[in-house]
Protein backbone atom coordinates (compact mmCIF):
# COMPACT_ATOMS: atom_id res chain seq x y z
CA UNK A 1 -8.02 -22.88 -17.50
CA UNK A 2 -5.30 -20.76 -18.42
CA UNK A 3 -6.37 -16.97 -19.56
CA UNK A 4 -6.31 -13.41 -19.80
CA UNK A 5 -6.63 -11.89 -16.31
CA UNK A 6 -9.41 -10.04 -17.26
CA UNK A 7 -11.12 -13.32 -17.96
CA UNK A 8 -9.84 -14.70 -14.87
CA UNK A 9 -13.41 -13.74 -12.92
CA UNK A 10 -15.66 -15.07 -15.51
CA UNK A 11 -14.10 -18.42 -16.12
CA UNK A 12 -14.32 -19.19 -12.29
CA UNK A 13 -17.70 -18.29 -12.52
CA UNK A 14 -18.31 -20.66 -15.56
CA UNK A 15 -15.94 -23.58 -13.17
CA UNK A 16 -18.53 -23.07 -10.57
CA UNK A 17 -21.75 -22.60 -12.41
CA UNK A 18 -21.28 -26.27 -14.05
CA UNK A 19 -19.63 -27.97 -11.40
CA UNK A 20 -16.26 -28.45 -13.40
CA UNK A 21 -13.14 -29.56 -11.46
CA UNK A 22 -10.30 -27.78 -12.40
CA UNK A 23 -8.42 -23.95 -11.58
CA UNK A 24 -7.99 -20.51 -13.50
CA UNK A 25 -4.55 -19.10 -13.97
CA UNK A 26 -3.71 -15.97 -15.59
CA UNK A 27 -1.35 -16.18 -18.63
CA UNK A 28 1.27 -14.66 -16.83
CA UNK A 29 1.45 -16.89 -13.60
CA UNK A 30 0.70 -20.08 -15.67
CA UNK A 31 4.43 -20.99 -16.08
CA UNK A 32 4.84 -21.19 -11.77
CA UNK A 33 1.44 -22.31 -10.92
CA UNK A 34 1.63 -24.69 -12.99
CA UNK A 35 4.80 -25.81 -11.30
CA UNK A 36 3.50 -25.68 -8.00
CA UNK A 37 0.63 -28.14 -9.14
CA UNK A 38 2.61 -30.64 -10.54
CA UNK A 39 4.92 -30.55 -7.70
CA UNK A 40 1.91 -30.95 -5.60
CA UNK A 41 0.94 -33.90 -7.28
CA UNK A 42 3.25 -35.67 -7.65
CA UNK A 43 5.43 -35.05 -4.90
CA UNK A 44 8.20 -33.35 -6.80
CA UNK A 45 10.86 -30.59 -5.82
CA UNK A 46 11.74 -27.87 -8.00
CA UNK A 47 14.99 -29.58 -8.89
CA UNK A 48 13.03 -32.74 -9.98
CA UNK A 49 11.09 -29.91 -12.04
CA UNK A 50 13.93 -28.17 -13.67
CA UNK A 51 15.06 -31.46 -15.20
CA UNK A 52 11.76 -31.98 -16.78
C-alpha cells in the first residue's frame, strides 16, 4: 500500500486486522522501497535496477 504518511498507521492496522499480505510505504519512500523489494525478490543489484 503506498500512502500518505499520515495514513501510514491506519493502513497497517487495516493489513493486520484482515490478515492481508502485503507492506505500507509512504509516498515519499515508495520510489526506494520499492527498489529494495524488487531487488529482494528477485535477486537484483541496483545496476540491474537502473536499466529497468
Amino acid at each position: 500500500m503506498i500512502c500518505p504518511p499520515k495514513l501510514s498507521p491506519m493502513w497497517r492496522d487495516y493489513l493486520a486486522r484482515y490478515q492481508v499480505a502485503g507492506a505500507v510505504v509512504s509516498l515519499g519512500k515508495a520510489p526506494e522501497e520499492i527498489d529494495e523489494r524488487v531487488a529482494r525478490l528477485y535477486g537484483l543489484s541496483a545496476a540491474d535496477l537502473k536499466a529497468l
